[in-house]
C-alpha atoms as a PDB file:
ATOM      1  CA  UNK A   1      96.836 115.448-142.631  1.00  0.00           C
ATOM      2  CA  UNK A   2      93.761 113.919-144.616  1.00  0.00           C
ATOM      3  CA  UNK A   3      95.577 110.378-144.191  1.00  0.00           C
ATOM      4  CA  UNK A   4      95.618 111.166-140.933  1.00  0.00           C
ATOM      5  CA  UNK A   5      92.213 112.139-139.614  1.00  0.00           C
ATOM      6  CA  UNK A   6      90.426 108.846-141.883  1.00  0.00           C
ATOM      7  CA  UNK A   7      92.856 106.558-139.641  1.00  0.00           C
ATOM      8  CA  UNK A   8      91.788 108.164-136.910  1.00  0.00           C
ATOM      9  CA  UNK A   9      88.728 107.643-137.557  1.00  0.00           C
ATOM     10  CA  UNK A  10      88.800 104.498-138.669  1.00  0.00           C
ATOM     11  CA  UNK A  11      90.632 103.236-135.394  1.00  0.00           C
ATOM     12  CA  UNK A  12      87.504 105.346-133.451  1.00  0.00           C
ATOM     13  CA  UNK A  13      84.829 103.007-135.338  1.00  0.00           C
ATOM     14  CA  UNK A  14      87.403  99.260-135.058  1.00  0.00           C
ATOM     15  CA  UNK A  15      87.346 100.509-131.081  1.00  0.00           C
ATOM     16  CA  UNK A  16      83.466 101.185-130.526  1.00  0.00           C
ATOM     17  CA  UNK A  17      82.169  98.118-132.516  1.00  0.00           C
ATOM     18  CA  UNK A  18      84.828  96.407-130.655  1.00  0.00           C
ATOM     19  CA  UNK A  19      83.117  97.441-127.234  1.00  0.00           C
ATOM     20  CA  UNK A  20      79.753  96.340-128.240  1.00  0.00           C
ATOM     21  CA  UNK A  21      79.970  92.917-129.639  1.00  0.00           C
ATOM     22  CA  UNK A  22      82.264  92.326-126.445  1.00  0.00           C
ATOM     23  CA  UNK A  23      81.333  94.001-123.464  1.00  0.00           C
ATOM     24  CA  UNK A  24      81.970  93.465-119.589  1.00  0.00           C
ATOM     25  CA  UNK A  25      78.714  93.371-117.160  1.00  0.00           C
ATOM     26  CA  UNK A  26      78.955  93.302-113.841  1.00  0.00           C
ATOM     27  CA  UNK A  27      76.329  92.738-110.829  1.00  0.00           C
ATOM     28  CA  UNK A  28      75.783  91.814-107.591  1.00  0.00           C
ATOM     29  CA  UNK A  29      73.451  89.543-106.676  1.00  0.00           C
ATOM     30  CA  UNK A  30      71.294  89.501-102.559  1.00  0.00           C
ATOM     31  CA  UNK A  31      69.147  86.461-102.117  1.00  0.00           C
ATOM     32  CA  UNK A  32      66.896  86.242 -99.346  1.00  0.00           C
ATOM     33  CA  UNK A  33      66.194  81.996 -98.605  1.00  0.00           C
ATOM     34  CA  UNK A  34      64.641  82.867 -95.416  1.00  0.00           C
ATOM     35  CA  UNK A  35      61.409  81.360 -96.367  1.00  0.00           C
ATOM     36  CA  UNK A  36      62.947  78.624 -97.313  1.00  0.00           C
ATOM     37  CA  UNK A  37      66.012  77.976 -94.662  1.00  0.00           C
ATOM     38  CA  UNK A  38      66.623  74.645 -93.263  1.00  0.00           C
ATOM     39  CA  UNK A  39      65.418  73.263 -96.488  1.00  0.00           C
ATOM     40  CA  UNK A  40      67.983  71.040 -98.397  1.00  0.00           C
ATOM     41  CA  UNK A  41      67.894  72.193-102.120  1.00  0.00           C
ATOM     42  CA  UNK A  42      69.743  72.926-104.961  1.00  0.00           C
ATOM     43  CA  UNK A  43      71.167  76.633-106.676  1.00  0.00           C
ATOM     44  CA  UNK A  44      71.825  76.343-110.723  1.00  0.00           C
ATOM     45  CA  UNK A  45      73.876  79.290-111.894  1.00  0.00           C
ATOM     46  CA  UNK A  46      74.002  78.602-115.674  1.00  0.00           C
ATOM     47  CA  UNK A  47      75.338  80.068-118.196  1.00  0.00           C
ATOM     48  CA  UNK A  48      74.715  79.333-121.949  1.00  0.00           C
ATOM     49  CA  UNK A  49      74.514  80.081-125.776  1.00  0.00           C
ATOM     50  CA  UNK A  50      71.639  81.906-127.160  1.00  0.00           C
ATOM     51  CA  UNK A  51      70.326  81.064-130.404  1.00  0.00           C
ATOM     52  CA  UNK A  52      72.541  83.962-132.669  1.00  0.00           C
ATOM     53  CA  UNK A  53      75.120  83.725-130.903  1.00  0.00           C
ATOM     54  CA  UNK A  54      78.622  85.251-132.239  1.00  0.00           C
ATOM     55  CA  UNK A  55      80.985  83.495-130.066  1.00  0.00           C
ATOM     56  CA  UNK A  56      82.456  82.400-126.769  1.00  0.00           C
ATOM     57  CA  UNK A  57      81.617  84.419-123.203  1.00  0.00           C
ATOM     58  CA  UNK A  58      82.661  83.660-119.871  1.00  0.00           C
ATOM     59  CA  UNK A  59      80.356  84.528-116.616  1.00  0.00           C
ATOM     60  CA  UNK A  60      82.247  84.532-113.730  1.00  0.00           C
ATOM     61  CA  UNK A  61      80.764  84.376-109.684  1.00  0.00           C
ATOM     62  CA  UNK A  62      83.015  85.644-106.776  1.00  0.00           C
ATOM     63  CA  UNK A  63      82.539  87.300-103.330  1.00  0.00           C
ATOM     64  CA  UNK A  64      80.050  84.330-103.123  1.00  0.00           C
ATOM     65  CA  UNK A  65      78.970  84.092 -98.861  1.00  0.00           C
ATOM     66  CA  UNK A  66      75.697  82.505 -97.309  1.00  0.00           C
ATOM     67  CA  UNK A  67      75.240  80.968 -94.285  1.00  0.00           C
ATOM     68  CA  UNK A  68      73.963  78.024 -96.311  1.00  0.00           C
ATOM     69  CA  UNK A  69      75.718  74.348 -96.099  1.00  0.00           C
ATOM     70  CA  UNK A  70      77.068  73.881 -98.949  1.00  0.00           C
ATOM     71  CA  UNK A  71      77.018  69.977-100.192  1.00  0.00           C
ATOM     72  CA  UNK A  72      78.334  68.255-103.562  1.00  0.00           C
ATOM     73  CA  UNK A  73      78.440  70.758-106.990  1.00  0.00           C
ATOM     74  CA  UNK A  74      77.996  69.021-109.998  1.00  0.00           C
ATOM     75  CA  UNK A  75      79.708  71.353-112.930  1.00  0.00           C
ATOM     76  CA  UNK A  76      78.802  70.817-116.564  1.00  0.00           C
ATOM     77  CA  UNK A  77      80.080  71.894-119.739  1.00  0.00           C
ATOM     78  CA  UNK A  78      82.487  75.213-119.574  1.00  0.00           C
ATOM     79  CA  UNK A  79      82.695  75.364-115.399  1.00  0.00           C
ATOM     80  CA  UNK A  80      85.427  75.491-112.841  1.00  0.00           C
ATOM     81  CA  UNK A  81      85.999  76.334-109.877  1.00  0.00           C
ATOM     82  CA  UNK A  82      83.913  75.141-106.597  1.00  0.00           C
ATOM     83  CA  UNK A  83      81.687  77.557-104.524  1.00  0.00           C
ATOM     84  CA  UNK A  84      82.664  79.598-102.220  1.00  0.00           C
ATOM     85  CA  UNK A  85      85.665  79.961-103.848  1.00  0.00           C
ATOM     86  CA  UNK A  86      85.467  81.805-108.027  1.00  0.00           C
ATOM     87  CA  UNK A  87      83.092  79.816-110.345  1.00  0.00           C
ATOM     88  CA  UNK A  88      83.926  80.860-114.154  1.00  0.00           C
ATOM     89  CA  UNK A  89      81.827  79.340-116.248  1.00  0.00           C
ATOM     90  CA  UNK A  90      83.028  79.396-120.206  1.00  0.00           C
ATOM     91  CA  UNK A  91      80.329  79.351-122.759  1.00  0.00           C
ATOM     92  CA  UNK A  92      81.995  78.361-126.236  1.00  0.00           C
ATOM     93  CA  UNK A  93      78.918  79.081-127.713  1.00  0.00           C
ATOM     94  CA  UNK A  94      80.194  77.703-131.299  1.00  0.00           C
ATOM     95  CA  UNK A  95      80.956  73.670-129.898  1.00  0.00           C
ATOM     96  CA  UNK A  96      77.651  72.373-130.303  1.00  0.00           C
ATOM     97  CA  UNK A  97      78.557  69.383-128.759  1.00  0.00           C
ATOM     98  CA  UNK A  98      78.712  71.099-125.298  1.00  0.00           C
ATOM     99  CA  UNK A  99      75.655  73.761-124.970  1.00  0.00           C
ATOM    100  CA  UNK A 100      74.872  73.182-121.844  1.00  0.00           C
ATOM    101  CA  UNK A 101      77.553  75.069-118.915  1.00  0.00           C
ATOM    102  CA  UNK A 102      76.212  74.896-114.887  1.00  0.00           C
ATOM    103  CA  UNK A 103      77.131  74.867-111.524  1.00  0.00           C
ATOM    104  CA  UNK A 104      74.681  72.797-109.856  1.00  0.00           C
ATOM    105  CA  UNK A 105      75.431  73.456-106.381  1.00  0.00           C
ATOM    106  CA  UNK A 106      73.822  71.551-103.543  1.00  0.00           C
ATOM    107  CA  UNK A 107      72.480  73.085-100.356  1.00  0.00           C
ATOM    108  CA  UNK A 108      70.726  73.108 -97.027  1.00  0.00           C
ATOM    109  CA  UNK A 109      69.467  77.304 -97.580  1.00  0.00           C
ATOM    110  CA  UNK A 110      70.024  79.541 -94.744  1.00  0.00           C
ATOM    111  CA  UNK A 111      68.764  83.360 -94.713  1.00  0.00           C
ATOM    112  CA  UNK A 112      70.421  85.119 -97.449  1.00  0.00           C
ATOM    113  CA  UNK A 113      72.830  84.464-100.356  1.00  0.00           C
ATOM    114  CA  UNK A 114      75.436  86.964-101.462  1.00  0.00           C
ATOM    115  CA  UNK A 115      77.604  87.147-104.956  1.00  0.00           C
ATOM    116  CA  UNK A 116      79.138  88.923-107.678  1.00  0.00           C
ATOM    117  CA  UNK A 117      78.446  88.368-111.204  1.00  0.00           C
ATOM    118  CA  UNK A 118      80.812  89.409-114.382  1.00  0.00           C
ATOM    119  CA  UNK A 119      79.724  88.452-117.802  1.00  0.00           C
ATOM    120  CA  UNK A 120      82.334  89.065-120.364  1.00  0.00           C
ATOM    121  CA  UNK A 121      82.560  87.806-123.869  1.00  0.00           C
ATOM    122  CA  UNK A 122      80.366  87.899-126.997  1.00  0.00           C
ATOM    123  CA  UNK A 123      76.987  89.135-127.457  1.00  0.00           C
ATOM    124  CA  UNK A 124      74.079  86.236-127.330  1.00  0.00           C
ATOM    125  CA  UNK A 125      75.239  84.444-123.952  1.00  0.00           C
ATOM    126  CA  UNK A 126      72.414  84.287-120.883  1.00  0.00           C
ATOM    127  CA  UNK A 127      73.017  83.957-117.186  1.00  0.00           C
ATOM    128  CA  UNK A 128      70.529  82.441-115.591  1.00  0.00           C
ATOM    129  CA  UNK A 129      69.893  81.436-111.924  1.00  0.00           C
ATOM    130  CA  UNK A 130      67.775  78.898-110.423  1.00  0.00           C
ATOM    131  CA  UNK A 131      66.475  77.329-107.223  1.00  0.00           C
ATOM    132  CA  UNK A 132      65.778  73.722-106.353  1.00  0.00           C
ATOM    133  CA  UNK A 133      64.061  71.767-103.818  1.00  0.00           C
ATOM    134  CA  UNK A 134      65.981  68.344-102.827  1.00  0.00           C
ATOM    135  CA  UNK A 135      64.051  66.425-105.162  1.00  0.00           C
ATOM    136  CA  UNK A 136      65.231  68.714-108.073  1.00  0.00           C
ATOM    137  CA  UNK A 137      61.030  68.531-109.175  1.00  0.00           C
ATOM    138  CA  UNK A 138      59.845  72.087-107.808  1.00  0.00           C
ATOM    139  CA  UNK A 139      61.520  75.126-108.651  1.00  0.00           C
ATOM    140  CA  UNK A 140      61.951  77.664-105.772  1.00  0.00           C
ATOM    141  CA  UNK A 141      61.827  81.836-105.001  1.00  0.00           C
ATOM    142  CA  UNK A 142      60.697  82.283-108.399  1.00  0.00           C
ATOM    143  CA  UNK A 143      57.665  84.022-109.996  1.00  0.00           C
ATOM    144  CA  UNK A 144      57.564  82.394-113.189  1.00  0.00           C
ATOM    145  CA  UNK A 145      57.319  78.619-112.258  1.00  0.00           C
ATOM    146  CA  UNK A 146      56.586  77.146-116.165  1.00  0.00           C
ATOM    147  CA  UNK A 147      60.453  78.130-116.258  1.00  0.00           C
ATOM    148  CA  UNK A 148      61.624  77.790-112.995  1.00  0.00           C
ATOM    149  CA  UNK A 149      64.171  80.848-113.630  1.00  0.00           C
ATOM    150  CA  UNK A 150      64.891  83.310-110.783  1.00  0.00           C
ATOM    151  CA  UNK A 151      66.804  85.852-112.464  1.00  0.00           C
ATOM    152  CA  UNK A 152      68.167  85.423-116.035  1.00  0.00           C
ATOM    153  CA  UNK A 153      70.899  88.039-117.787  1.00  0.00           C
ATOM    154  CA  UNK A 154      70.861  88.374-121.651  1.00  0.00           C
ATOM    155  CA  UNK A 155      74.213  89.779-122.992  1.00  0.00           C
ATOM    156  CA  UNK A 156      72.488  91.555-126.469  1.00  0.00           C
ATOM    157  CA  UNK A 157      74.391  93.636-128.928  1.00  0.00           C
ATOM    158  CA  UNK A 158      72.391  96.304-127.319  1.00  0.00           C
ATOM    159  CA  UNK A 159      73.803  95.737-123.420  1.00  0.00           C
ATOM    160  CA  UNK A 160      72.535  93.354-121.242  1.00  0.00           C
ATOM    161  CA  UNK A 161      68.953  93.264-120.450  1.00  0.00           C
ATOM    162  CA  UNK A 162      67.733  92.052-116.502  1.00  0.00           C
ATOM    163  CA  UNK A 163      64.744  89.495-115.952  1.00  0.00           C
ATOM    164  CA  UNK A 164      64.246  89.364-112.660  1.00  0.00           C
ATOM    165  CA  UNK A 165      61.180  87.022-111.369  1.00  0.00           C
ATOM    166  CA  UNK A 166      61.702  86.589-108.061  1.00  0.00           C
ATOM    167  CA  UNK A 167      60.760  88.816-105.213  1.00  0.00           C
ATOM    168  CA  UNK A 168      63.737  87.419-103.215  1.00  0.00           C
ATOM    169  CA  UNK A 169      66.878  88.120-105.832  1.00  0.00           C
ATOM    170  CA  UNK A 170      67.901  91.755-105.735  1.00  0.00           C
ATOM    171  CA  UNK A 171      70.021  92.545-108.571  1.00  0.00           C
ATOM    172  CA  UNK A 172      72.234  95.574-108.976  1.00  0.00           C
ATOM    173  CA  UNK A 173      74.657  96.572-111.415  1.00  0.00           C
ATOM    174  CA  UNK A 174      77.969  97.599-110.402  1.00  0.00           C
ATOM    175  CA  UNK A 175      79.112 101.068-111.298  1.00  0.00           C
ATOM    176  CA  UNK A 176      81.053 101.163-115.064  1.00  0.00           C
ATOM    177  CA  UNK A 177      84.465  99.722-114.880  1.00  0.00           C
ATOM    178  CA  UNK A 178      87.185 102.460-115.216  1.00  0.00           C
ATOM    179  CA  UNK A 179      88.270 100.826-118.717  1.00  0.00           C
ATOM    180  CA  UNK A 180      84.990 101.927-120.018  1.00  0.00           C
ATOM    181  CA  UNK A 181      85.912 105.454-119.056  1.00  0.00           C
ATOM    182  CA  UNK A 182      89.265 105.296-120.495  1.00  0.00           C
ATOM    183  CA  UNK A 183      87.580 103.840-123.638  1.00  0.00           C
ATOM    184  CA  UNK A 184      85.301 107.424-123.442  1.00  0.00           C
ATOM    185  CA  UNK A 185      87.548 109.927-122.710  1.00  0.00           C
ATOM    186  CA  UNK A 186      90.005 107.824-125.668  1.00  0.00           C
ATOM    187  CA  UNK A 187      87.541 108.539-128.120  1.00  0.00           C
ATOM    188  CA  UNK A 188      86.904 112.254-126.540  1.00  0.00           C
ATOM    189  CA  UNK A 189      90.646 112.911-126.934  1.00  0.00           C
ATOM    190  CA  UNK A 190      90.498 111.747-130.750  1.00  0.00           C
ATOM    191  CA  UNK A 191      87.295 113.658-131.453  1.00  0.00           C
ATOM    192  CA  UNK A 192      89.671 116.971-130.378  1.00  0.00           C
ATOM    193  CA  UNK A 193      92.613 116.041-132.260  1.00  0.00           C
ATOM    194  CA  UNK A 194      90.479 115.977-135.342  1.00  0.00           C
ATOM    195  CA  UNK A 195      89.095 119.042-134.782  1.00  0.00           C
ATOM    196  CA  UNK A 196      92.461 121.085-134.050  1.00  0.00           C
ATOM    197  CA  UNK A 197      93.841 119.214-137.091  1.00  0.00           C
ATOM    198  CA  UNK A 198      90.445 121.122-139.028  1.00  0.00           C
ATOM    199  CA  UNK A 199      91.519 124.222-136.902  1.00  0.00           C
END
């Protein structure tokens, strides 16, 4: 019985380090371009290695819908896929040769933007999201202009933490995906074997 409860255990600890050095985070993202519709322009949805990172993550954009034209996309590095249709964008965060992964999607901004945004993969990865003007020189609907980023997304070992510098990007995360709740109620289930095993 002894043998038993340390495997248990063991498989408890394999399953929650598991979780947190490669987790799933999903949001959705509402721009407002209002004050800038009519305006050509470019959106940059990046997604690349931070400095310690452990390994390769994938973001991936879908549901995207704006009543924005949508011109050329120039993809770099790890991305696929052509707007409105799924963007993935693969960050193999240990090919130093390739660091750099966008979407660099060309536009003539309407009133609002609209997508969903699932980061899965190792810790260390950031999402980030930018706005253009057509000369590619100003950054747009951001509060932090020395970095031009609208909203940036940094997968940690801790969970992802949201920087959100623009007054026009509302971010929300989406509600815990159910495998998370198996995961819990998994590790529920072996916390009351082990104690009618003690029993």
């Amino acid at each position: 019985m002894k043998h038993i409860k340390i495997k248990l255990l063991i498989a408890a600890v394999f399953m929650f380090a598991a979780t947190s050095a490669f987790a799933d985070y999903s949001y959705n993202f509402s721009v407002n371009t209002s004050s800038v519709a009519g305006q050509p322009g470019y959106v940059d949805l990046m997604f690349n290695p931070g400095d310690n990172s452990l390994g390769s993550a994938t973001a991936t954009i879908t549901n995207f819908n704006t009543d924005a034209a949508l011109g050329a996309a120039l993809l770099t590095g790890g991305a696929t896929g052509v707007l409105p249709s799924t963007v993935s964008i693969v960050n193999n965060a240990l090919n130093t040769n390739n660091p750099y992964n966008d979407d660099f999607q060309q536009v003539t901004f309407g009133q609002n933007m609209n997508f969903s945004l699932n980061l899965s993969g190792a810790a260390g990865n950031s999402f980030m999201l930018y706005f253009y003007d057509g000369t590619v020189s100003n950054s747009l609907l951001t509060n932090n202009l020395s970095s031009g980023i609208a909203t940036e997304i940094d997968m940690t070992k801790n969970g992802a933490i949201v920087t959100n510098n623009s007054n026009q990007v509302t971010v929300s995360a989406t509600p815990i995906p159910a495998a998370a709740y198996l995961f819990g109620s998994g590790l529920m289930g072996l916390v009351g074997i082990r104690r009618k095993m003690k029993n």
